[in-house]
PDB file of N, CA and C in Angstrom:
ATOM      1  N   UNK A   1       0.849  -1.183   0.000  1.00  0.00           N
ATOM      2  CA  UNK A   1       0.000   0.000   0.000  1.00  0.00           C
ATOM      3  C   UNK A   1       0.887   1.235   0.000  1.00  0.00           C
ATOM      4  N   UNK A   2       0.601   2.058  -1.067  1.00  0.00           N
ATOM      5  CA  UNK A   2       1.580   3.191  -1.076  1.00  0.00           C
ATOM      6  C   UNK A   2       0.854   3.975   0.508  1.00  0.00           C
ATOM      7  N   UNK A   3       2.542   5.025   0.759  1.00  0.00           N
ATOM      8  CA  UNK A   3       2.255   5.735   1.969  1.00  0.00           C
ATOM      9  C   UNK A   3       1.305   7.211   2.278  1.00  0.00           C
ATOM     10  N   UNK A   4       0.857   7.392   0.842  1.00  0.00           N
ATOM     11  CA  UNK A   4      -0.498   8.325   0.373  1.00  0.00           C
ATOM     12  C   UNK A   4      -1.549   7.890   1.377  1.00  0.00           C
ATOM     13  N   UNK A   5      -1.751   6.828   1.305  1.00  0.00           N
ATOM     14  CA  UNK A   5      -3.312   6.348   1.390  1.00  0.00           C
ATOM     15  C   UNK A   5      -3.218   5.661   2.918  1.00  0.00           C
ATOM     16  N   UNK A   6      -2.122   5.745   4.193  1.00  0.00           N
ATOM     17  CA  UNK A   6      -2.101   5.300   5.244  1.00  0.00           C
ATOM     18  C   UNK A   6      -2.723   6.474   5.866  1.00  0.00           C
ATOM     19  N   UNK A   7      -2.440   7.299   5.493  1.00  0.00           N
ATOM     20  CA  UNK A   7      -3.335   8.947   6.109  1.00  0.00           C
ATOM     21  C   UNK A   7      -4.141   8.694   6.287  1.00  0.00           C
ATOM     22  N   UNK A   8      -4.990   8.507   5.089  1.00  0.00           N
ATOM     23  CA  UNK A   8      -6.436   8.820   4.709  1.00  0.00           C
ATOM     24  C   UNK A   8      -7.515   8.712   5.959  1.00  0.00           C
ATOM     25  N   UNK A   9      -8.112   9.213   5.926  1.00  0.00           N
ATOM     26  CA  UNK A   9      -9.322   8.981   7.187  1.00  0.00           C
ATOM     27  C   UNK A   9     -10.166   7.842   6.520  1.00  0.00           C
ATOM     28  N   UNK A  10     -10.803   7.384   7.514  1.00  0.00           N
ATOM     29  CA  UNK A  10     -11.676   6.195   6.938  1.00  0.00           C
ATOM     30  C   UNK A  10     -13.515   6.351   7.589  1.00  0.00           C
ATOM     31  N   UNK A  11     -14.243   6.812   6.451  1.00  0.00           N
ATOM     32  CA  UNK A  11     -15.586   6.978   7.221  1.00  0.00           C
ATOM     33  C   UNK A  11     -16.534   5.917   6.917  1.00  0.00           C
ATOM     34  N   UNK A  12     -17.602   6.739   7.067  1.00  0.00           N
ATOM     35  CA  UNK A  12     -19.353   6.169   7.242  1.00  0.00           C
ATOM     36  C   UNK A  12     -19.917   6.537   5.907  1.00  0.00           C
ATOM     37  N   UNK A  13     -20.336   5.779   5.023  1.00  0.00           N
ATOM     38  CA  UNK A  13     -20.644   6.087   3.831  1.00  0.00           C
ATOM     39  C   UNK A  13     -22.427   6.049   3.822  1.00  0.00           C
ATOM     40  N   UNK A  14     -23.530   7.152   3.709  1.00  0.00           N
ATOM     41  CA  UNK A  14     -24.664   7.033   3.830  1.00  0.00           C
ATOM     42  C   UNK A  14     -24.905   7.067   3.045  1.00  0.00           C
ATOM     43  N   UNK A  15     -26.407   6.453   1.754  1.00  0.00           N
ATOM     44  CA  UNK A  15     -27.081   7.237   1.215  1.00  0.00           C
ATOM     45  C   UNK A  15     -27.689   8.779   1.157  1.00  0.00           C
ATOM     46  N   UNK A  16     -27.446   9.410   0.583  1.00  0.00           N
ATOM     47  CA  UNK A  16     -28.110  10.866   0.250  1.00  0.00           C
ATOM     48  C   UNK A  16     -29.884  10.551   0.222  1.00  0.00           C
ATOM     49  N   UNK A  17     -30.367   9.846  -0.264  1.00  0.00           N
ATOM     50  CA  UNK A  17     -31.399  10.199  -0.576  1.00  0.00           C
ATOM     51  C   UNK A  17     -32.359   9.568   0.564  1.00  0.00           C
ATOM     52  N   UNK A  18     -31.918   8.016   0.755  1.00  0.00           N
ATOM     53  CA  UNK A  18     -32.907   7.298   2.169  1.00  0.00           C
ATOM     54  C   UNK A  18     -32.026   7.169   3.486  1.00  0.00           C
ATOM     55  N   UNK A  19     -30.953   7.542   3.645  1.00  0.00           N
ATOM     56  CA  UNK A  19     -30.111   7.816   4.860  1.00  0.00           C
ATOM     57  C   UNK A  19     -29.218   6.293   5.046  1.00  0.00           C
ATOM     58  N   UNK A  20     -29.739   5.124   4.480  1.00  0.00           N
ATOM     59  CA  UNK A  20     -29.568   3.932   4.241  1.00  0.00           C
ATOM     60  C   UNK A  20     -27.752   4.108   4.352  1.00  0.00           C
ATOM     61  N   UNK A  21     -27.517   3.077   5.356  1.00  0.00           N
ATOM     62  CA  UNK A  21     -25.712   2.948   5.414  1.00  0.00           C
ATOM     63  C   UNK A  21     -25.627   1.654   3.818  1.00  0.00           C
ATOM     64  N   UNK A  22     -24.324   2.701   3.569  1.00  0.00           N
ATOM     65  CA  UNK A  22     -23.890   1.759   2.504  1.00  0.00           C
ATOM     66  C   UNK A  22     -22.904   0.846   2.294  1.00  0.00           C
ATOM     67  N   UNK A  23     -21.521   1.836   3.766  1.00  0.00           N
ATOM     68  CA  UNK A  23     -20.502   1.265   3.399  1.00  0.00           C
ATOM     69  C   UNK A  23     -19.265   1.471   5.207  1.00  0.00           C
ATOM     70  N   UNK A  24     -18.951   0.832   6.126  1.00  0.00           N
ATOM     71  CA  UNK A  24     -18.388   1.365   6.648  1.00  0.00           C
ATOM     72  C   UNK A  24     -16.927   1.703   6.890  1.00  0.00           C
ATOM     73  N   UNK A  25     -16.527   1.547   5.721  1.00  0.00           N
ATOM     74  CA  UNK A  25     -14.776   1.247   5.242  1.00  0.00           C
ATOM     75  C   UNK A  25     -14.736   2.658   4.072  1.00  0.00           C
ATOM     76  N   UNK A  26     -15.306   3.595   4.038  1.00  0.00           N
ATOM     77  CA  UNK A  26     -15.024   4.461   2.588  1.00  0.00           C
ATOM     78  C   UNK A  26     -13.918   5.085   3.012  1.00  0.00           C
ATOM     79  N   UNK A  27     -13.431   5.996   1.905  1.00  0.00           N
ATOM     80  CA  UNK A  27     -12.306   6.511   1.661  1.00  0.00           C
ATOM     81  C   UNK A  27     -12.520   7.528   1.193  1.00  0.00           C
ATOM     82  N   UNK A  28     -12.053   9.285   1.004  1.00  0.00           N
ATOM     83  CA  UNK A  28     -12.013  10.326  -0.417  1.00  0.00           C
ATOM     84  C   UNK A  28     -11.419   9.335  -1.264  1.00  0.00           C
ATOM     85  N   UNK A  29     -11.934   9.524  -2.550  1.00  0.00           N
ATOM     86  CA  UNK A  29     -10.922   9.353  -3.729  1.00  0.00           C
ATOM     87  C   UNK A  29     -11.193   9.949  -4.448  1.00  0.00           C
ATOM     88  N   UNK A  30     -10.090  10.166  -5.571  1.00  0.00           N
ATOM     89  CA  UNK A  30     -10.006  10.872  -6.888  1.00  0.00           C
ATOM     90  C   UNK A  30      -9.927  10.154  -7.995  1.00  0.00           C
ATOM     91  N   UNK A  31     -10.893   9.780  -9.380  1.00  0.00           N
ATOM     92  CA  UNK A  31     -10.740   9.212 -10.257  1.00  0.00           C
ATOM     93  C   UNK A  31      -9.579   9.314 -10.748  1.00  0.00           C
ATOM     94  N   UNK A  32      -9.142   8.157 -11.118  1.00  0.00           N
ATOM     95  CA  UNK A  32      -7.616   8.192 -11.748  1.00  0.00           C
ATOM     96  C   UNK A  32      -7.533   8.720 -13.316  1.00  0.00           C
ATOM     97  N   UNK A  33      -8.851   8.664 -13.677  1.00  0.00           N
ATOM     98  CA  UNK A  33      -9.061   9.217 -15.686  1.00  0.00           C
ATOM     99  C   UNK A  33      -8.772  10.240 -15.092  1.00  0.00           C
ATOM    100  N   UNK A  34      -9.761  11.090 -14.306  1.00  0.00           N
ATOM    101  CA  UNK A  34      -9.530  12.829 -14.563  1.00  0.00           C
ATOM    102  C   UNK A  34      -9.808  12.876 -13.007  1.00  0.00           C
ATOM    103  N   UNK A  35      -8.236  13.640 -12.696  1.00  0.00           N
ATOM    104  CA  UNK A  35      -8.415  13.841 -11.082  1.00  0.00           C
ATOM    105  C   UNK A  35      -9.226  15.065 -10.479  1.00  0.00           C
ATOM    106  N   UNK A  36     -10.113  15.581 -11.341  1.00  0.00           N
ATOM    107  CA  UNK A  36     -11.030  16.605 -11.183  1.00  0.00           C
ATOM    108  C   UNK A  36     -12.357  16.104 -10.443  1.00  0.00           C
ATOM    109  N   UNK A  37     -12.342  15.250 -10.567  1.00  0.00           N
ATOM    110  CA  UNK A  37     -13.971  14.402 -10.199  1.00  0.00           C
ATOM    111  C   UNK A  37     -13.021  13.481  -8.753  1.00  0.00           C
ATOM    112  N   UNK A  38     -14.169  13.547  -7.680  1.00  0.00           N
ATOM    113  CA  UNK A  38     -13.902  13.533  -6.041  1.00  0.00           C
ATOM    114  C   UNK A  38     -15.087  12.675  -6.177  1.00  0.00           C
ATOM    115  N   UNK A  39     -14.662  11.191  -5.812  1.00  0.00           N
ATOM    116  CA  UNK A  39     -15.620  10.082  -5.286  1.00  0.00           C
ATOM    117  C   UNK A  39     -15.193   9.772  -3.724  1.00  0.00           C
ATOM    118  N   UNK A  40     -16.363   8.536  -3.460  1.00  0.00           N
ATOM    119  CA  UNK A  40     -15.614   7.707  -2.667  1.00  0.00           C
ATOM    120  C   UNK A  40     -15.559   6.581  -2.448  1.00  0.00           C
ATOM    121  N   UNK A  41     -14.766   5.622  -1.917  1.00  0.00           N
ATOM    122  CA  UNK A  41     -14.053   4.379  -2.386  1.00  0.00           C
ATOM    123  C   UNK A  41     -14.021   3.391  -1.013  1.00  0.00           C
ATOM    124  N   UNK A  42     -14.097   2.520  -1.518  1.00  0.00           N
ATOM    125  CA  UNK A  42     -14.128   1.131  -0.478  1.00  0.00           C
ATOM    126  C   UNK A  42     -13.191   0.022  -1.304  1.00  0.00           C
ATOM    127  N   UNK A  43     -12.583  -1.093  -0.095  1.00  0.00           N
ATOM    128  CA  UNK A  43     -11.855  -1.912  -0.871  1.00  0.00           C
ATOM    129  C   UNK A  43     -12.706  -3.535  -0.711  1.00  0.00           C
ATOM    130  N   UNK A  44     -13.735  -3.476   0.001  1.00  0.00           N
ATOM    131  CA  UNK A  44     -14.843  -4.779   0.238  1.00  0.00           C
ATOM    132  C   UNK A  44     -15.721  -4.194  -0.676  1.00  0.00           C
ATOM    133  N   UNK A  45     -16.420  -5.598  -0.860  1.00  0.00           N
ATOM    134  CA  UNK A  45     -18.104  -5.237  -1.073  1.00  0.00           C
ATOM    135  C   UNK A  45     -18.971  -4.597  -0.366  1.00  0.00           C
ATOM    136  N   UNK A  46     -19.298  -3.567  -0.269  1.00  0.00           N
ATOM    137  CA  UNK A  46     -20.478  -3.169   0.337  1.00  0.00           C
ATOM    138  C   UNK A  46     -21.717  -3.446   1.159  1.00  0.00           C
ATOM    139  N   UNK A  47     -22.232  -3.723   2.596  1.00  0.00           N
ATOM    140  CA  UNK A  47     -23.256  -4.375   2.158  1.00  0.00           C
ATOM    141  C   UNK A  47     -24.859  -3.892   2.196  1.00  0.00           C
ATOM    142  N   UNK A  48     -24.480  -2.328   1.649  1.00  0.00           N
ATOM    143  CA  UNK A  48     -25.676  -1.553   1.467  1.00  0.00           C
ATOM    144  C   UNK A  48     -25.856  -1.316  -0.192  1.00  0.00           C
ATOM    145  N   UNK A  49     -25.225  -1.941  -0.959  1.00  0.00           N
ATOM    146  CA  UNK A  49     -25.255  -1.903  -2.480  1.00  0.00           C
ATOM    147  C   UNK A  49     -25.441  -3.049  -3.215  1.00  0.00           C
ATOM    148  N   UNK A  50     -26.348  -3.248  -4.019  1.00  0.00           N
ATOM    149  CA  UNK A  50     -26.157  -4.449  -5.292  1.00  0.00           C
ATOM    150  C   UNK A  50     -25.945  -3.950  -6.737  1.00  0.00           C
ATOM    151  N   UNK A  51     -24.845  -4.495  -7.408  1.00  0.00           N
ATOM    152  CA  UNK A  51     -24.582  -4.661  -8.803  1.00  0.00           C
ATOM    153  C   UNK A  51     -25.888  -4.570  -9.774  1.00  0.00           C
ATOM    154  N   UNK A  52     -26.031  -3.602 -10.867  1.00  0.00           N
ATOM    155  CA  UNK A  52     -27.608  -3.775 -11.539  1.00  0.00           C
ATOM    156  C   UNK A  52     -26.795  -3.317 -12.724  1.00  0.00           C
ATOM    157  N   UNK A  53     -27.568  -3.706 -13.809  1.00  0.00           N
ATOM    158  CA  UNK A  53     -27.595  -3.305 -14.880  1.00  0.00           C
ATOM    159  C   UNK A  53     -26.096  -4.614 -15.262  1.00  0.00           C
ATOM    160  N   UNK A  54     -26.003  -4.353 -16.970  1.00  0.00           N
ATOM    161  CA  UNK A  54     -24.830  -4.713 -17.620  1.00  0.00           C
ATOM    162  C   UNK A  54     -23.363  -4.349 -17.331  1.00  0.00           C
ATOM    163  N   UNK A  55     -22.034  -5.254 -17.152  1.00  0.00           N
ATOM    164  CA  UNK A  55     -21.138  -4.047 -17.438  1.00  0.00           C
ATOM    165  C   UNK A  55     -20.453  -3.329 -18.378  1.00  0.00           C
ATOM    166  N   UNK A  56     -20.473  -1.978 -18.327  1.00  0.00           N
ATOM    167  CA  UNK A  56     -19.853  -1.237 -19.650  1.00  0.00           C
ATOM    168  C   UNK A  56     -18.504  -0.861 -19.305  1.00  0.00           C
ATOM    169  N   UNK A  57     -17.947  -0.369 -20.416  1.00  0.00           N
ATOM    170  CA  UNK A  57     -16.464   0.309 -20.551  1.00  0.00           C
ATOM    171  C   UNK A  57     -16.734   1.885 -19.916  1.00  0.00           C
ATOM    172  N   UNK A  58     -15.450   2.531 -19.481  1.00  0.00           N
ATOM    173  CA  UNK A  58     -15.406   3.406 -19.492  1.00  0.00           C
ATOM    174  C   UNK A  58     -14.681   4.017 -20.908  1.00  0.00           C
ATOM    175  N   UNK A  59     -14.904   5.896 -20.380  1.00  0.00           N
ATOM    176  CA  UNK A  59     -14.842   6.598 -21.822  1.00  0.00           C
ATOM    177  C   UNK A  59     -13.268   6.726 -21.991  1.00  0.00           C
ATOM    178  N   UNK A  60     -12.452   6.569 -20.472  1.00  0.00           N
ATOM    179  CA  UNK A  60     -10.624   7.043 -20.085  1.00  0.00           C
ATOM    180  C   UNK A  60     -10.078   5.929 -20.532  1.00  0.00           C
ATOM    181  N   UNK A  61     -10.833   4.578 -19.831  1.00  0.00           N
ATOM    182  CA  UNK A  61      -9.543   3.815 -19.871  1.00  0.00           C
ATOM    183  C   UNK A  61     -10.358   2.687 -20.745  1.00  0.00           C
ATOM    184  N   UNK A  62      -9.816   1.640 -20.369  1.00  0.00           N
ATOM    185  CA  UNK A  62     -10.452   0.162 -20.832  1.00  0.00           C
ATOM    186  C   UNK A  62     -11.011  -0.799 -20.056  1.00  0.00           C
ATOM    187  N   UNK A  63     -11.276   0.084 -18.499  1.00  0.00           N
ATOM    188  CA  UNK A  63     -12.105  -1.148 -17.256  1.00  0.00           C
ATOM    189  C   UNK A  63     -13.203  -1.415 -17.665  1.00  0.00           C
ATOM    190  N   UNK A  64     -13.539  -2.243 -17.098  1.00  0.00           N
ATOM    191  CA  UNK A  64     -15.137  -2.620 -17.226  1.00  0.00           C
ATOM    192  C   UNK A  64     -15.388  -2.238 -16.104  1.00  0.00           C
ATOM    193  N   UNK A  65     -17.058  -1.679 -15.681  1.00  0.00           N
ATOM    194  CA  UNK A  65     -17.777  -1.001 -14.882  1.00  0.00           C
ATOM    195  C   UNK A  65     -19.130  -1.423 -14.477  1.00  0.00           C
ATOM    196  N   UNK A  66     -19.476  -2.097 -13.192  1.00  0.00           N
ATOM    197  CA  UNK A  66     -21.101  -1.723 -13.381  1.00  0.00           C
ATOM    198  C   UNK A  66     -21.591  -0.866 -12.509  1.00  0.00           C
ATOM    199  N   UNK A  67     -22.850  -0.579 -12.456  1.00  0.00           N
ATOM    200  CA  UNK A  67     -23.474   0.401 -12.196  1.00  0.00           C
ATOM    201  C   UNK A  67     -23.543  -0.072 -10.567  1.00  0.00           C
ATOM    202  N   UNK A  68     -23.895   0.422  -9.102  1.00  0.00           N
ATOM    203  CA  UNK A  68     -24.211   0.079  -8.008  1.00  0.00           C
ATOM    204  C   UNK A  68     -25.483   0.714  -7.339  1.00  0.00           C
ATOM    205  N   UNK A  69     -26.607  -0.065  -6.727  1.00  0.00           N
ATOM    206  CA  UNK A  69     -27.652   0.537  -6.197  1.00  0.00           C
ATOM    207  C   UNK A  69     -27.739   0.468  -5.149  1.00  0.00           C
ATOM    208  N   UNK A  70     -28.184   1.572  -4.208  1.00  0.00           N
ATOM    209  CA  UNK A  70     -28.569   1.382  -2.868  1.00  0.00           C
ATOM    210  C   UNK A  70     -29.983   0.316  -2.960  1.00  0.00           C
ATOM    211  N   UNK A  71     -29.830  -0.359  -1.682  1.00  0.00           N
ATOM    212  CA  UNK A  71     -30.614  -1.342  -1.248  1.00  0.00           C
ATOM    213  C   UNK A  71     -31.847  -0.785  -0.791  1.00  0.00           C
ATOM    214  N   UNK A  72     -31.625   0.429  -0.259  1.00  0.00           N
ATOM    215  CA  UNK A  72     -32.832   1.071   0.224  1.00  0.00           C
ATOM    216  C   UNK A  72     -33.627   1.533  -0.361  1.00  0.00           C
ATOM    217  N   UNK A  73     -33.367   2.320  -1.200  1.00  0.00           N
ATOM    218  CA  UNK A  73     -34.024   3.347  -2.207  1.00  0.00           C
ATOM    219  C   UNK A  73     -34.124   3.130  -3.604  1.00  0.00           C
ATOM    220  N   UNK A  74     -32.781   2.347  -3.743  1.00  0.00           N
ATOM    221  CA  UNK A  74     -32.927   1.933  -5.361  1.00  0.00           C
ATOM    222  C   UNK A  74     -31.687   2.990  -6.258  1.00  0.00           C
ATOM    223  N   UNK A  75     -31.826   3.719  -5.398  1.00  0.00           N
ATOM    224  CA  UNK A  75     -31.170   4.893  -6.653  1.00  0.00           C
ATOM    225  C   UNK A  75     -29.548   4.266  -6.859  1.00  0.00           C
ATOM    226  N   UNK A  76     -29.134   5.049  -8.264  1.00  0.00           N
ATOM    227  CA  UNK A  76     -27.638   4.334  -8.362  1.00  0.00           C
ATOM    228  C   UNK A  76     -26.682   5.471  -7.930  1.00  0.00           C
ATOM    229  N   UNK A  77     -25.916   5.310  -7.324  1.00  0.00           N
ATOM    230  CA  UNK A  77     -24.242   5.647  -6.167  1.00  0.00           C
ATOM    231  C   UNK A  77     -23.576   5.515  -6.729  1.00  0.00           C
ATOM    232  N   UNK A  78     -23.479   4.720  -7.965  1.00  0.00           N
ATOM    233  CA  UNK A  78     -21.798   4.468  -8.289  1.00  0.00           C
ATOM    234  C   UNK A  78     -21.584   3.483  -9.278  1.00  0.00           C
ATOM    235  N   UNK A  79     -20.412   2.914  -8.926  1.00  0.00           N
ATOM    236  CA  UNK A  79     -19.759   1.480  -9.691  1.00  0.00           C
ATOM    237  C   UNK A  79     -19.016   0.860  -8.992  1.00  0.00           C
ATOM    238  N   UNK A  80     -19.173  -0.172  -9.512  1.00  0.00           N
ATOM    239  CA  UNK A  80     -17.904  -1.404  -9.042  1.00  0.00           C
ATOM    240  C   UNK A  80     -16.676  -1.646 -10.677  1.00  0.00           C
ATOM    241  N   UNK A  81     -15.526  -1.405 -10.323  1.00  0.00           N
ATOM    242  CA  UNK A  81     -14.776  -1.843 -10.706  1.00  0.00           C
ATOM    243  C   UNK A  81     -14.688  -3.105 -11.334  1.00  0.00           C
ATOM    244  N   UNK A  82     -15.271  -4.038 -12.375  1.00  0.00           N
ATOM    245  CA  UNK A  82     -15.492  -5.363 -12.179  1.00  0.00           C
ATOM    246  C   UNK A  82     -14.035  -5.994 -13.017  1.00  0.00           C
ATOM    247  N   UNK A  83     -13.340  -5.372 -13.596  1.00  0.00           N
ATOM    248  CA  UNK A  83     -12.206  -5.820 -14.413  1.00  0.00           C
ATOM    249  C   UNK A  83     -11.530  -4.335 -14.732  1.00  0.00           C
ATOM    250  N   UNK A  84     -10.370  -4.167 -13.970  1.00  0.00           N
ATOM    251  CA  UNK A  84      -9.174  -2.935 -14.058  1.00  0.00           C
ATOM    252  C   UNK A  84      -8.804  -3.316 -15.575  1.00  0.00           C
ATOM    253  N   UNK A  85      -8.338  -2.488 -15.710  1.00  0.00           N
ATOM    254  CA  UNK A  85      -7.871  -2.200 -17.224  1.00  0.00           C
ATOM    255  C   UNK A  85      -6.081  -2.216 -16.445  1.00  0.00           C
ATOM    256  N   UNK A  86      -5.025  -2.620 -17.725  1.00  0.00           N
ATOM    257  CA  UNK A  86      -3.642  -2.540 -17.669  1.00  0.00           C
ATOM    258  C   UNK A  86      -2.806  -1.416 -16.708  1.00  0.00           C
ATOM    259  N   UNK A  87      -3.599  -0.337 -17.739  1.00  0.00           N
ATOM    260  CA  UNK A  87      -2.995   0.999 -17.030  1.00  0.00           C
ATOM    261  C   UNK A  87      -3.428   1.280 -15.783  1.00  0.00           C
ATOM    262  N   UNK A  88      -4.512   1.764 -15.358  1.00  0.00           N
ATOM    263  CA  UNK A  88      -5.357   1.820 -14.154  1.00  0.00           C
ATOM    264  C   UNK A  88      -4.755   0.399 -12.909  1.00  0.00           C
ATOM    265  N   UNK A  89      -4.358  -0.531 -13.312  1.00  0.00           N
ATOM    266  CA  UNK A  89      -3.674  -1.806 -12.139  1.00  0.00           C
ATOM    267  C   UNK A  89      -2.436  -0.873 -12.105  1.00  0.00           C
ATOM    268  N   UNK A  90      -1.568  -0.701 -13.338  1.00  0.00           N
ATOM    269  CA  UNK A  90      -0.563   0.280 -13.109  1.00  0.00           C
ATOM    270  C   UNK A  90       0.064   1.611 -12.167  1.00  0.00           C
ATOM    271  N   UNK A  91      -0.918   2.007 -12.360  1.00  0.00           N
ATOM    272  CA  UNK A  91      -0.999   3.755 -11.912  1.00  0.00           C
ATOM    273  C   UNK A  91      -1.056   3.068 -10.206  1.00  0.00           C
ATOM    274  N   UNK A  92      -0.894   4.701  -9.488  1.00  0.00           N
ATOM    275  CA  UNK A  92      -0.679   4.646  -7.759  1.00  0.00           C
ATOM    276  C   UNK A  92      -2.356   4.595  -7.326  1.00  0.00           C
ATOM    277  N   UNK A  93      -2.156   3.405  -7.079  1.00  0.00           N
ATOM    278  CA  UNK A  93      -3.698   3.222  -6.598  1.00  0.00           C
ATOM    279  C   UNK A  93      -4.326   2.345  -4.778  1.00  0.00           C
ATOM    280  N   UNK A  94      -5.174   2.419  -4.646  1.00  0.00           N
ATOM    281  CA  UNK A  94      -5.440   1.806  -3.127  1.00  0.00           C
ATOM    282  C   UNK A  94      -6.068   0.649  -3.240  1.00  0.00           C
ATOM    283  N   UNK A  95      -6.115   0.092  -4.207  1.00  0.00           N
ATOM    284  CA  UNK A  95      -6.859  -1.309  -4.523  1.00  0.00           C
ATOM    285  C   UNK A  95      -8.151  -1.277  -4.646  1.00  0.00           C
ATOM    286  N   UNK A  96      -8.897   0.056  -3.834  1.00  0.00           N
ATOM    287  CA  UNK A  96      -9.963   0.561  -3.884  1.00  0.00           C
ATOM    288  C   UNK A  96     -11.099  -0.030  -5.294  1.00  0.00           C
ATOM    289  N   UNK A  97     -12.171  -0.718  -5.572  1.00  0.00           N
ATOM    290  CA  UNK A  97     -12.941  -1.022  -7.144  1.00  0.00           C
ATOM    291  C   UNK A  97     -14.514  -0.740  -6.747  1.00  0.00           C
ATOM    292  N   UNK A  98     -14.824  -0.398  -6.097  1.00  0.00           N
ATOM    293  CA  UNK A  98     -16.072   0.101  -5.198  1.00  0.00           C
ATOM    294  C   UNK A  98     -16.152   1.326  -5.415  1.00  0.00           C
ATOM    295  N   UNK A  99     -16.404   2.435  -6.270  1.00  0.00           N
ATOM    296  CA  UNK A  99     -16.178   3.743  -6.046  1.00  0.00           C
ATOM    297  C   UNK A  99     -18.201   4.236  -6.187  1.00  0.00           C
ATOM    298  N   UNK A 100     -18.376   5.757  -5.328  1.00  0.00           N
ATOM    299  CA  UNK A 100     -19.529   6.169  -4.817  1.00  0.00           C
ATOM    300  C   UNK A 100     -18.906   7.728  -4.651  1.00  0.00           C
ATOM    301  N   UNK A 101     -20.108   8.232  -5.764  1.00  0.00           N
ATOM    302  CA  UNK A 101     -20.669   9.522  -6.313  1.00  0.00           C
ATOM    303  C   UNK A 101     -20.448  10.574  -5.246  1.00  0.00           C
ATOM    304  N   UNK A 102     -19.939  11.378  -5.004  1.00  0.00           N
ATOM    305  CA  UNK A 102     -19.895  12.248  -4.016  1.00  0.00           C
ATOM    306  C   UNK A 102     -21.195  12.822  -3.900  1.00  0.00           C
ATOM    307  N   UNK A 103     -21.977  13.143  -5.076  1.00  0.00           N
ATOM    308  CA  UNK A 103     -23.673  13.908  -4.989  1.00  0.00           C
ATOM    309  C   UNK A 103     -24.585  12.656  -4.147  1.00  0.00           C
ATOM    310  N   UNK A 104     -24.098  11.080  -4.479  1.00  0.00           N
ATOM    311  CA  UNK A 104     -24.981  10.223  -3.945  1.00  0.00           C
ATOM    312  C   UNK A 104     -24.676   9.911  -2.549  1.00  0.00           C
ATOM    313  N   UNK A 105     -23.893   9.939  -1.617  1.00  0.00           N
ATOM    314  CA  UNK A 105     -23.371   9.467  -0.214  1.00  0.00           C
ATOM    315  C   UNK A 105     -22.941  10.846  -0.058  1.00  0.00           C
ATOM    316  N   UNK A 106     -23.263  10.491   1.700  1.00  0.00           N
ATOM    317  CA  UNK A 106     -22.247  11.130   2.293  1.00  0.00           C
ATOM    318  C   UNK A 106     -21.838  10.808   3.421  1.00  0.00           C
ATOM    319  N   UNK A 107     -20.571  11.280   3.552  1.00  0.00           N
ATOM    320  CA  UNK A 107     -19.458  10.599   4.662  1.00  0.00           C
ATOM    321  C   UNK A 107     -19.325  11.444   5.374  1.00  0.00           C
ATOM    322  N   UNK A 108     -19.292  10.470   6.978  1.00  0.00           N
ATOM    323  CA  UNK A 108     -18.911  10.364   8.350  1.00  0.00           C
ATOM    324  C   UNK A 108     -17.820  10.266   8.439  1.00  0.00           C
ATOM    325  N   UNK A 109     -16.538  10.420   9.275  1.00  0.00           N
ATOM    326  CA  UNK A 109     -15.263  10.498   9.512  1.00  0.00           C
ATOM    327  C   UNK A 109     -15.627   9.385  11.001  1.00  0.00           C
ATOM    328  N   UNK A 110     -15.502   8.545  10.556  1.00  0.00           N
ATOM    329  CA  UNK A 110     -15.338   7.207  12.247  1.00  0.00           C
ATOM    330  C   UNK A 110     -14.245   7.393  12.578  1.00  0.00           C
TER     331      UNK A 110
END
């Protein structure tokens, strides 16, 4: 584990919309395509989210992606990582494949 990510605080990941816990391991993160966009990240499965829909490519790299729903409400949070692409395993990363919408959660500092 690079020494970036021993800092990091580790919170409480809620739904935005039904208050529904999603995640209690999240992380800040920054997409590795474009470090302009602020998610947040887990390195388990979730167990306030299920996998829906197909998985697609992204537009940066070559991962495959699916979509993630809260259990509560339904609405979609995010993606799961389901297959890293070359570069993206490459690059300085936290192992993190769970990533959640900053507009959809919000985080607690535990």
């Amino acid at each position: 584990l690079h020494p970036q990510f021993r800092a990091k605080a580790v919170c409480r990941l809620t739904c935005r919309s039904c208050l529904s816990d999603v995640c209690m391991r999240g992380m800040k993160a920054i997409l590795l395509a474009d470090s302009r966009i602020e998610l947040y990240s887990t390195d388990r499965p979730p167990a306030g989210v299920q996998l829906v829909y197909d998985d697609y490519r992204t537009r940066n790299c070559k991962c495959r992606i699916r979509d993630v729903a809260c259990l509560g409400c339904g609405n979609t949070l995010g993606y799961h990582v389901t297959q890293p692409c070359e570069s993206c395993l490459e690059a300085c990363n936290n192992g993190h494949f769970w990533m959640f919408h900053s507009d959809g959660v919000s985080c607690t500092e535990r």
